[in-house]
C-alpha atoms as a PDB file:
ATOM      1  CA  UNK A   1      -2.906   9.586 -14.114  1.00  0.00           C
ATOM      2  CA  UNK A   2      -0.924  12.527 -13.478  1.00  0.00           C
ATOM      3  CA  UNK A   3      -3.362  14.625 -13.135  1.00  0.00           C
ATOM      4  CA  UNK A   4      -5.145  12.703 -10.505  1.00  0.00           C
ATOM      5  CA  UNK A   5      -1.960  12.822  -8.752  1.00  0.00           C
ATOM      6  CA  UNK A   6      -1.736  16.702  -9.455  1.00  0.00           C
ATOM      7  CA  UNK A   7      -5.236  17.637  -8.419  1.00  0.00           C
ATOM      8  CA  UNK A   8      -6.185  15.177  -5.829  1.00  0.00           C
ATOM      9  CA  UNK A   9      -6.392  16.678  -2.526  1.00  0.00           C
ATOM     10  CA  UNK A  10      -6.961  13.954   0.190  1.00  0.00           C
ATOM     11  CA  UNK A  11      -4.614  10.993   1.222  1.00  0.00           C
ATOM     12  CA  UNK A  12      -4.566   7.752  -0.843  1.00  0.00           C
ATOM     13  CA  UNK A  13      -4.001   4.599   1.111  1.00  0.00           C
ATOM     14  CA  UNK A  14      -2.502   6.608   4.639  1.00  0.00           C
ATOM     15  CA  UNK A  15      -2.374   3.360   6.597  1.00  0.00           C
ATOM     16  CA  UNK A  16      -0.977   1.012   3.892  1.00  0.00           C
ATOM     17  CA  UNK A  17       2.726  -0.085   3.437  1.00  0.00           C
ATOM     18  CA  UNK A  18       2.097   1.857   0.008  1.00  0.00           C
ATOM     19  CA  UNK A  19       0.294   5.487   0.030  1.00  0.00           C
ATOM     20  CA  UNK A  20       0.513   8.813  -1.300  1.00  0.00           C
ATOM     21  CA  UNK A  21       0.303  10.724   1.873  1.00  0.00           C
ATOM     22  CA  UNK A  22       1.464  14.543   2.847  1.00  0.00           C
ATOM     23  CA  UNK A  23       3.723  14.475   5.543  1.00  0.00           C
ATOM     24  CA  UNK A  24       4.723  17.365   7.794  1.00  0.00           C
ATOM     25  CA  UNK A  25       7.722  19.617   7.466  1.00  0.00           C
ATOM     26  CA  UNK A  26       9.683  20.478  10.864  1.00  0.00           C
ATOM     27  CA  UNK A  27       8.620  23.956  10.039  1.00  0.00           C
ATOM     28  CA  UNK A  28      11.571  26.025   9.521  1.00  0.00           C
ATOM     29  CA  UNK A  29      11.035  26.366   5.780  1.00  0.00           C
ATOM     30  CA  UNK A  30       7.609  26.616   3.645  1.00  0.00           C
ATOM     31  CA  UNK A  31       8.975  24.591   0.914  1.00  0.00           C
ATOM     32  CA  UNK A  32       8.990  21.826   3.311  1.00  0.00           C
ATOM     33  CA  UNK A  33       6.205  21.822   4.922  1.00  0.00           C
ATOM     34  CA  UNK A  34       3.177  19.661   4.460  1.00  0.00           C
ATOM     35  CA  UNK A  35       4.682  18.079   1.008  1.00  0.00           C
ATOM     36  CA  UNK A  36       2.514  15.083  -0.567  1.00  0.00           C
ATOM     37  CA  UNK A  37       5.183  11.918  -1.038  1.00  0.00           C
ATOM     38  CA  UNK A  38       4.303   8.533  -2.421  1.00  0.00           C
ATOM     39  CA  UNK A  39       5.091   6.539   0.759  1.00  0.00           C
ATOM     40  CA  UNK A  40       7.291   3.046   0.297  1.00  0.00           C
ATOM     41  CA  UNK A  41       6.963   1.048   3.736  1.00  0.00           C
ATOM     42  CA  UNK A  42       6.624   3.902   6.192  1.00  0.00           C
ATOM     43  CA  UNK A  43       3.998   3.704   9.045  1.00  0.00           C
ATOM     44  CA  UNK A  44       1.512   6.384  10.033  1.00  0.00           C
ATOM     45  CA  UNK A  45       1.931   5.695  14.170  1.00  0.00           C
ATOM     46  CA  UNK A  46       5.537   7.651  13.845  1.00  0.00           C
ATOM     47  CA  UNK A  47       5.009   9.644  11.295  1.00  0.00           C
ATOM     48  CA  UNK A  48       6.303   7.941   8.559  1.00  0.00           C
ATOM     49  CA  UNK A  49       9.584   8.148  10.328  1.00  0.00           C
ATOM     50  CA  UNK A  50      10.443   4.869   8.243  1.00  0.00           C
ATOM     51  CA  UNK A  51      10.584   3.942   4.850  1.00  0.00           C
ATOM     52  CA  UNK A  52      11.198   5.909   1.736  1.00  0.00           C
ATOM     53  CA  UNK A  53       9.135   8.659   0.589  1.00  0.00           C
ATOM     54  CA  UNK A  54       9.428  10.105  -2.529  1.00  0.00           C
ATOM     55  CA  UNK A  55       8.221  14.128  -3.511  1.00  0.00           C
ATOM     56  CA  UNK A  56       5.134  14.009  -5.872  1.00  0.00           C
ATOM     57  CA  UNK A  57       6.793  16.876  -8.063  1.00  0.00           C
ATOM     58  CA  UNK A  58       9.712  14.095  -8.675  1.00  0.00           C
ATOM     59  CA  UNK A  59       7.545  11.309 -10.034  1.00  0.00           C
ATOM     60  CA  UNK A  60       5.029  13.688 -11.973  1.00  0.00           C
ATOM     61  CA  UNK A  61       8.281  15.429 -13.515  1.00  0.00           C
ATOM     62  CA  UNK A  62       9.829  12.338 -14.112  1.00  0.00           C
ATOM     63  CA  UNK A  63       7.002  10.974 -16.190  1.00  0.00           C
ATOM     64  CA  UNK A  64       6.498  14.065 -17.799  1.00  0.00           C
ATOM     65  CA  UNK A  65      10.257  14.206 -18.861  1.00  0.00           C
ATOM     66  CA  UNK A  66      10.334  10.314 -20.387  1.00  0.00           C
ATOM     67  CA  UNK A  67       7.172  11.335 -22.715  1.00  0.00           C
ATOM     68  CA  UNK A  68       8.544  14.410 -24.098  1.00  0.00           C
ATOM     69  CA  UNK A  69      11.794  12.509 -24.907  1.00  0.00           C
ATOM     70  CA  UNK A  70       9.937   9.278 -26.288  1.00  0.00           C
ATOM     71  CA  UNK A  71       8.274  11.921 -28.617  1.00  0.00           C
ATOM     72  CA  UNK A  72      11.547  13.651 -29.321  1.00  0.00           C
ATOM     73  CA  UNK A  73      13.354  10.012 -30.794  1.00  0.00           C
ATOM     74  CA  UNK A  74       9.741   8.410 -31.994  1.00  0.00           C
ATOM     75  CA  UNK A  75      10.469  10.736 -35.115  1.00  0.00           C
ATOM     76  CA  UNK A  76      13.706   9.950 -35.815  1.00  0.00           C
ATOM     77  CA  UNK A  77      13.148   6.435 -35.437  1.00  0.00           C
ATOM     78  CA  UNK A  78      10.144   6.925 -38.404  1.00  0.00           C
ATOM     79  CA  UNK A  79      12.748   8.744 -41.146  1.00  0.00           C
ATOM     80  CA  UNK A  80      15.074   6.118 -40.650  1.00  0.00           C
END
């Protein structure tokens, strides 16, 4: 799953209360421009103005960050 989320390159569910979307920067910066978000309850007609939308890079981190800790104590849980 996180690599579809890494490598996909075209919008998932754009018009939906629930998407992964990129949405447009205001252009002063590159790091903000055209970022991919997982979209929460924004709408496409105002440019998901609304809602809360949440950086890919912070979900696929996130996971990425619980597994190599679940491995880190899955050990120590086994000597015990």
């Amino acid at each position: 799953m996180l690599i579809a989320f890494a490598l996909t390159d075209v919008q998932i569910a754009s018009i939906s209360p629930l998407g992964l979307i990129i949405k447009s920067g205001n252009g002063t910066s590159p790091l903000t421009d055209n970022q991919w978000v997982i979209n929460f309850g924004g709408i496409a007609t105002n440019g998901y103005s609304t809602g809360v939308q949440v950086p890919v890079s912070v979900v696929i981190f996130g996971i990425a960050g619980g597994i190599s800790d679940f491995c880190t104590i899955l050990p120590q849980k086994n000597e015990n």
